[in-house]
C-alpha atoms as a PDB file:
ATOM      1  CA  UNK A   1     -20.509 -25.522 -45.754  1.00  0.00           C
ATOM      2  CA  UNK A   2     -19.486 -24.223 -42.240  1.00  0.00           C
ATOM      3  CA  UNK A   3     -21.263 -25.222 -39.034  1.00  0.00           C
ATOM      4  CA  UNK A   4     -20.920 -22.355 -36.401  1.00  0.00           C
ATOM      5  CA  UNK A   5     -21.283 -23.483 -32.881  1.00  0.00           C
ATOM      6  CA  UNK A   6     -22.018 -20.692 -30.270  1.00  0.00           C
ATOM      7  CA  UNK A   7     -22.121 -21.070 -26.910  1.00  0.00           C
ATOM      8  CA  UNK A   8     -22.029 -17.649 -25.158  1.00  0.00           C
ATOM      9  CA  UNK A   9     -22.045 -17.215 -21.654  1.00  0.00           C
ATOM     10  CA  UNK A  10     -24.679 -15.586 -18.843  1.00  0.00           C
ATOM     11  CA  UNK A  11     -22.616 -11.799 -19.746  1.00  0.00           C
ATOM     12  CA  UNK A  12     -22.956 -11.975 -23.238  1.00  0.00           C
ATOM     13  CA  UNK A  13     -26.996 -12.986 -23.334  1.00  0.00           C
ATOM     14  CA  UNK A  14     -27.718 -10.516 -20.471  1.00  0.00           C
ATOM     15  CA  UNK A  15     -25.871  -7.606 -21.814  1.00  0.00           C
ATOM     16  CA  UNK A  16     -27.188  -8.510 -25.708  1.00  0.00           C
ATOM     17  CA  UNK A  17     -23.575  -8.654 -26.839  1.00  0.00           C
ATOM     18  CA  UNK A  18     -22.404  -9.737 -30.560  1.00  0.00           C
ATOM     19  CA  UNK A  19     -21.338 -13.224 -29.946  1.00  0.00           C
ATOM     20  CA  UNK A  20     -18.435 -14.311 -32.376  1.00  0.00           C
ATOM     21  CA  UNK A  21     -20.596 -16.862 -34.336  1.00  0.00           C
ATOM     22  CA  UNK A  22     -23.163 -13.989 -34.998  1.00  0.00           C
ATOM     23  CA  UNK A  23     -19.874 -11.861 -36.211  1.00  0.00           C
ATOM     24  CA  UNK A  24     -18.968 -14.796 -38.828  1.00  0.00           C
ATOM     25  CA  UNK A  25     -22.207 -15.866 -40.059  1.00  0.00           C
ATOM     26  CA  UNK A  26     -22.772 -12.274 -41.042  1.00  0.00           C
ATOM     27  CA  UNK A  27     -19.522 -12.164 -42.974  1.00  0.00           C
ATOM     28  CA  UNK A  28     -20.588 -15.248 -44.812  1.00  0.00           C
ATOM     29  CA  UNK A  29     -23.914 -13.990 -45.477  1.00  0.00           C
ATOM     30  CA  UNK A  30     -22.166 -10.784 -47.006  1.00  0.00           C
ATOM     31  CA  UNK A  31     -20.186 -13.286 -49.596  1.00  0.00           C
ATOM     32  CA  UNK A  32     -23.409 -14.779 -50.356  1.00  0.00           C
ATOM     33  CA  UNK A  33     -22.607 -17.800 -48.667  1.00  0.00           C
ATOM     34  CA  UNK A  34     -25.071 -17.713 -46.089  1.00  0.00           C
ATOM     35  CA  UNK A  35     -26.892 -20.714 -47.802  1.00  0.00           C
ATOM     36  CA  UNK A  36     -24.072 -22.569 -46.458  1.00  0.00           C
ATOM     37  CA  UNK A  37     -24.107 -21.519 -42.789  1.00  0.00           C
ATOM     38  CA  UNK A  38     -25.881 -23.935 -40.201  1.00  0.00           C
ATOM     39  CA  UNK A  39     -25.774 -21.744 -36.875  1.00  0.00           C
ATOM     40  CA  UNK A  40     -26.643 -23.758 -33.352  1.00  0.00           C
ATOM     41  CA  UNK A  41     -26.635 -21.676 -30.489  1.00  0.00           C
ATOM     42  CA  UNK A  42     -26.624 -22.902 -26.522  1.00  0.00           C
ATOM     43  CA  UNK A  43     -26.079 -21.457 -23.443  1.00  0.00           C
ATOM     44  CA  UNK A  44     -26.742 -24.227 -21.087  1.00  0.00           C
ATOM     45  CA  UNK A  45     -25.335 -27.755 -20.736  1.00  0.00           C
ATOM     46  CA  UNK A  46     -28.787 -29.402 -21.443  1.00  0.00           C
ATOM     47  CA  UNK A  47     -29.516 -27.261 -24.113  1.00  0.00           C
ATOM     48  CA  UNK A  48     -25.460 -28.311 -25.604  1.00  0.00           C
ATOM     49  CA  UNK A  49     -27.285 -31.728 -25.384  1.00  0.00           C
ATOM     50  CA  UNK A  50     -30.786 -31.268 -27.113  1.00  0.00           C
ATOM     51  CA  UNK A  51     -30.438 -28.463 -29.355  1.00  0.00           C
ATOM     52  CA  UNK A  52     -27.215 -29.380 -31.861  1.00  0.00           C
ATOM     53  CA  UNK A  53     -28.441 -31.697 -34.386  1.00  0.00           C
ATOM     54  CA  UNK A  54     -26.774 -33.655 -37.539  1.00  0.00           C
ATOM     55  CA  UNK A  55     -25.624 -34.877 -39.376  1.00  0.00           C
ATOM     56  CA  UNK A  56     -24.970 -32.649 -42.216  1.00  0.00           C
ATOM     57  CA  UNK A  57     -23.245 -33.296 -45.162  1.00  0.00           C
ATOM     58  CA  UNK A  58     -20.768 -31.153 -47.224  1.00  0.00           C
ATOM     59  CA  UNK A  59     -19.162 -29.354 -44.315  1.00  0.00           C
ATOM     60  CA  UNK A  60     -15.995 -28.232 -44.775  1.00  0.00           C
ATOM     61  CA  UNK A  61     -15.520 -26.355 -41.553  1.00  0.00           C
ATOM     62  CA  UNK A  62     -17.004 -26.672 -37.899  1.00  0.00           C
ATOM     63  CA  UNK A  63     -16.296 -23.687 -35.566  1.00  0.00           C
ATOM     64  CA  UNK A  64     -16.626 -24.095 -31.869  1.00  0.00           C
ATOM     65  CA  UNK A  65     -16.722 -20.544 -29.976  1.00  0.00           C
ATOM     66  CA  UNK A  66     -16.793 -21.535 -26.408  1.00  0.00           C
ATOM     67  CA  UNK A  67     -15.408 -20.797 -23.050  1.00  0.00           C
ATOM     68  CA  UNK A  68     -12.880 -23.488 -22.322  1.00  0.00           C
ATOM     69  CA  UNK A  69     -10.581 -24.822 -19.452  1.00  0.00           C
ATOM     70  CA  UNK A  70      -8.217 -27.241 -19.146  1.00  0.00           C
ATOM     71  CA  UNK A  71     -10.635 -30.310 -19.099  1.00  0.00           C
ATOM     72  CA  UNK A  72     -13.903 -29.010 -19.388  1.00  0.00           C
ATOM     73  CA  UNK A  73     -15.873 -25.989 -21.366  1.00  0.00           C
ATOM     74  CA  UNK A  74     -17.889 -23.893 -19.452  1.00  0.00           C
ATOM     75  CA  UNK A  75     -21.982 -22.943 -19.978  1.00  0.00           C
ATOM     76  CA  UNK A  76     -24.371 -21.272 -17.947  1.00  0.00           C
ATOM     77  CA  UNK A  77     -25.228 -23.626 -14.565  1.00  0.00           C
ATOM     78  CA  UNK A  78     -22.442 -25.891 -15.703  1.00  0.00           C
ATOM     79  CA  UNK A  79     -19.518 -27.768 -17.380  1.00  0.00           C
ATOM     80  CA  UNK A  80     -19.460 -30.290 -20.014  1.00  0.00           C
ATOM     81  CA  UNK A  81     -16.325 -32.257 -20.778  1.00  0.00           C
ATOM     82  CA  UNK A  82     -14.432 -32.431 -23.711  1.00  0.00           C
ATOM     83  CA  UNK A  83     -14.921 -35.976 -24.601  1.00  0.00           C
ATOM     84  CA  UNK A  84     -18.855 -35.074 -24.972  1.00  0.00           C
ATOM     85  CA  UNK A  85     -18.182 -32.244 -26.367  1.00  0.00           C
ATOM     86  CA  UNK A  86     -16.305 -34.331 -29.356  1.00  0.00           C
ATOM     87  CA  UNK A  87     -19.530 -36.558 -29.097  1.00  0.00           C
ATOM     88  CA  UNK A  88     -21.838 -33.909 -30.417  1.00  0.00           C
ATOM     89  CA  UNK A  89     -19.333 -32.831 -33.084  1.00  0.00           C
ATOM     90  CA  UNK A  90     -19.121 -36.181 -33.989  1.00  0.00           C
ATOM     91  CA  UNK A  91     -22.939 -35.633 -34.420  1.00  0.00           C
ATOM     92  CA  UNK A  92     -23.042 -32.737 -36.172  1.00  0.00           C
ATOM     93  CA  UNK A  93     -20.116 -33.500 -38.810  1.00  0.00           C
ATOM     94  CA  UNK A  94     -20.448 -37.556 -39.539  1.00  0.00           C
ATOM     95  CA  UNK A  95     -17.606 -39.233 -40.984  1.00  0.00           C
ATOM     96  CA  UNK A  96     -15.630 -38.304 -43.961  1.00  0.00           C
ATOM     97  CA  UNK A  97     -15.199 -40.264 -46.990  1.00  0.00           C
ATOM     98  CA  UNK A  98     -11.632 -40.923 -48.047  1.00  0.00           C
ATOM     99  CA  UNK A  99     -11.871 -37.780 -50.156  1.00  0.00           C
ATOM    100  CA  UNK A 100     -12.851 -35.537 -48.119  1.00  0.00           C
ATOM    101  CA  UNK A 101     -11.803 -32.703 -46.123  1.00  0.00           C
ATOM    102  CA  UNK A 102     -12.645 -30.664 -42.840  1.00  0.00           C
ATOM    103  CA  UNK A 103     -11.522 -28.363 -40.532  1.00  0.00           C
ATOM    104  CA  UNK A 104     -12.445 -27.971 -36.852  1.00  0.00           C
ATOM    105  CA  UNK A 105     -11.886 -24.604 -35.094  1.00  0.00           C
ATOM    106  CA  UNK A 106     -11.406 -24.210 -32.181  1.00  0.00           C
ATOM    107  CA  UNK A 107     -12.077 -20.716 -30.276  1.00  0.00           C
ATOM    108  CA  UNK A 108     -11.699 -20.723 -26.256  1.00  0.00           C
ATOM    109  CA  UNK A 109      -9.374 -20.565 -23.824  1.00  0.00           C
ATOM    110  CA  UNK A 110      -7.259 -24.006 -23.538  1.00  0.00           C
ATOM    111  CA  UNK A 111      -7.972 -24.805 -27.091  1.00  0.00           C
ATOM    112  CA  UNK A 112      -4.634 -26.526 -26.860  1.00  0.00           C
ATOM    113  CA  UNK A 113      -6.028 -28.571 -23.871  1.00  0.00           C
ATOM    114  CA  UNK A 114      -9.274 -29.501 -25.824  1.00  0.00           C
ATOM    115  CA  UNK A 115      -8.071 -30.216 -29.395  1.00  0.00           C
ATOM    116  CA  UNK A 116      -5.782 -33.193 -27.084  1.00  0.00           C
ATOM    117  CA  UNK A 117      -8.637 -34.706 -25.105  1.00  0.00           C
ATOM    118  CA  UNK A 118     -10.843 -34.933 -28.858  1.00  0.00           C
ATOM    119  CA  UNK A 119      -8.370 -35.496 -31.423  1.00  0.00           C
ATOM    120  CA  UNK A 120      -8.721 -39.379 -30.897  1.00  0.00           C
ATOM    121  CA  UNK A 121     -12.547 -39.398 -30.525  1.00  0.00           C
ATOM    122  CA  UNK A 122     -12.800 -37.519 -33.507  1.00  0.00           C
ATOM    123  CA  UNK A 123     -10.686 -39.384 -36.045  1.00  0.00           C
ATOM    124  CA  UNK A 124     -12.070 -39.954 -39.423  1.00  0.00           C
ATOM    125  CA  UNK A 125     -14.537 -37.349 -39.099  1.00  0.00           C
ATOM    126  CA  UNK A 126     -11.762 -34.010 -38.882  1.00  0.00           C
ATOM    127  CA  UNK A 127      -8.763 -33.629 -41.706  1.00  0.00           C
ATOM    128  CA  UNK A 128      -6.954 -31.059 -38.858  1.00  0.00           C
ATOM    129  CA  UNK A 129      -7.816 -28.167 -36.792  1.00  0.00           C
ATOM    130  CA  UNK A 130      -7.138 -24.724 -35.845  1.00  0.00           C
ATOM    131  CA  UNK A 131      -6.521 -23.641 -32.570  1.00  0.00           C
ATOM    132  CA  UNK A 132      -4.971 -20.975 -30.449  1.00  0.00           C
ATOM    133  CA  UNK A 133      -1.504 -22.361 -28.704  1.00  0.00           C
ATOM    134  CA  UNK A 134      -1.723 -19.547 -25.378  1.00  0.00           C
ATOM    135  CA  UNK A 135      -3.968 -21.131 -22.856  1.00  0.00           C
ATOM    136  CA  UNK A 136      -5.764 -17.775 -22.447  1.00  0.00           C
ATOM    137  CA  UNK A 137      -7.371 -15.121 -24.968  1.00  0.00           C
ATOM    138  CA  UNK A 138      -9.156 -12.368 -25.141  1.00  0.00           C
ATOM    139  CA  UNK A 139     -12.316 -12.085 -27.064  1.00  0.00           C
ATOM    140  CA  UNK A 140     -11.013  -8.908 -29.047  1.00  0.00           C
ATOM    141  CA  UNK A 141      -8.054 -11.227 -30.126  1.00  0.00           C
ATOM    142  CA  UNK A 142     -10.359 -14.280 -31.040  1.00  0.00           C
ATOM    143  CA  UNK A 143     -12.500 -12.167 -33.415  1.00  0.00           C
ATOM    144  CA  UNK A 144      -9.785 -10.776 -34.819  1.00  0.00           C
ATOM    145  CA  UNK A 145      -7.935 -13.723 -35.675  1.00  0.00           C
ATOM    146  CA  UNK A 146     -11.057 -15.512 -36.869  1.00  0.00           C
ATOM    147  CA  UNK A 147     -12.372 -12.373 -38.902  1.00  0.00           C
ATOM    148  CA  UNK A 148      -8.782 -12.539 -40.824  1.00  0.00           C
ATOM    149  CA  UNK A 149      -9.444 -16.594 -41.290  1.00  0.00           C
ATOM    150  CA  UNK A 150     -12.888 -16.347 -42.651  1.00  0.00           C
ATOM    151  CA  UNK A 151     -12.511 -12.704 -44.973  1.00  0.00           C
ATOM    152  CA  UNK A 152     -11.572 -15.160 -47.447  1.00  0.00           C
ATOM    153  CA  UNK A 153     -12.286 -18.990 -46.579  1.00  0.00           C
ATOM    154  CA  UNK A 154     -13.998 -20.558 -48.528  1.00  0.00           C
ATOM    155  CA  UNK A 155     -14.884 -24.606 -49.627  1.00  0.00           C
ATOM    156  CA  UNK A 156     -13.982 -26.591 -52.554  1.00  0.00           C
ATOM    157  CA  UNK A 157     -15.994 -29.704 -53.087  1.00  0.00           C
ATOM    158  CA  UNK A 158     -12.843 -32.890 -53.196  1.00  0.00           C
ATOM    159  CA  UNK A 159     -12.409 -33.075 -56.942  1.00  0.00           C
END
């Protein structure tokens, strides 16, 4: 299953804009896997708090679309850190069993920076992640590189 993690900013809910999440979710949905789409959406750091529940079982990929610095990501009226950030994906994805597998993406500037500050918080509960290695990117480039990824992802229960 994939959990999609969306957390536009005050331009993109004022001006109504397709967020990247939205743009993946519908591909799934169009390969008839939308049974296996969770979506959370949040725009503020309270709402990052409240609203993105878990655990759920049988993920195979959790996909963070954010807007990211070096040490913190940014929502509207605030920042939240990485290391709680890593907190509620440890909530949302709960620990794997030896055979298992999942992938975290990462999509935000200083994905680099934030894949760091988590990967030892989220041991045992991530096989490896995706991330982009330029400290900067442009939306247009995000959706393009994640519209390539997900065209043809898909999840194979561990044998």
């Amino acid at each position: 299953g994939f959990a999609l993690i969306d957390l536009p900013s005050d331009h993109e809910v004022e001006g109504g804009l397709v967020t990247e999440c939205q743009v993946i979710s519908t591909m799934l949905h169009n390969r008839n896997m939308g049974g296996t789409v969770k979506h959370f959406r949040a725009t503020t750091r309270d709402s990052f708090k409240t609203r993105i529940r878990g655990p759920y079982k049988g993920l195979g990929f959790v996909h963070l679309s954010t807007h990211g610095g070096k040490e913190t990501i940014s929502l509207i009226g605030g920042t939240v850190s990485w290391a709680s950030v890593a907190n509620v994906l440890m909530l949302v994805a709960p620990k794997l069993k030896r055979d298992q597998e999942r992938v975290l993406n990462l999509s935000c500037c200083y994905s680099g920076y934030g894949y760091d500050e988590m990967k030892p918080l989220l041991k045992g509960h991530f096989t490896g992640a995706y991330y982009f290695e330029t400290n900067k990117i442009l939306f247009v480039d995000s959706m393009a590189v994640w519209a390539m990824f997900y065209r043809r992802r898909t999840v194979e229960p561990p044998a």
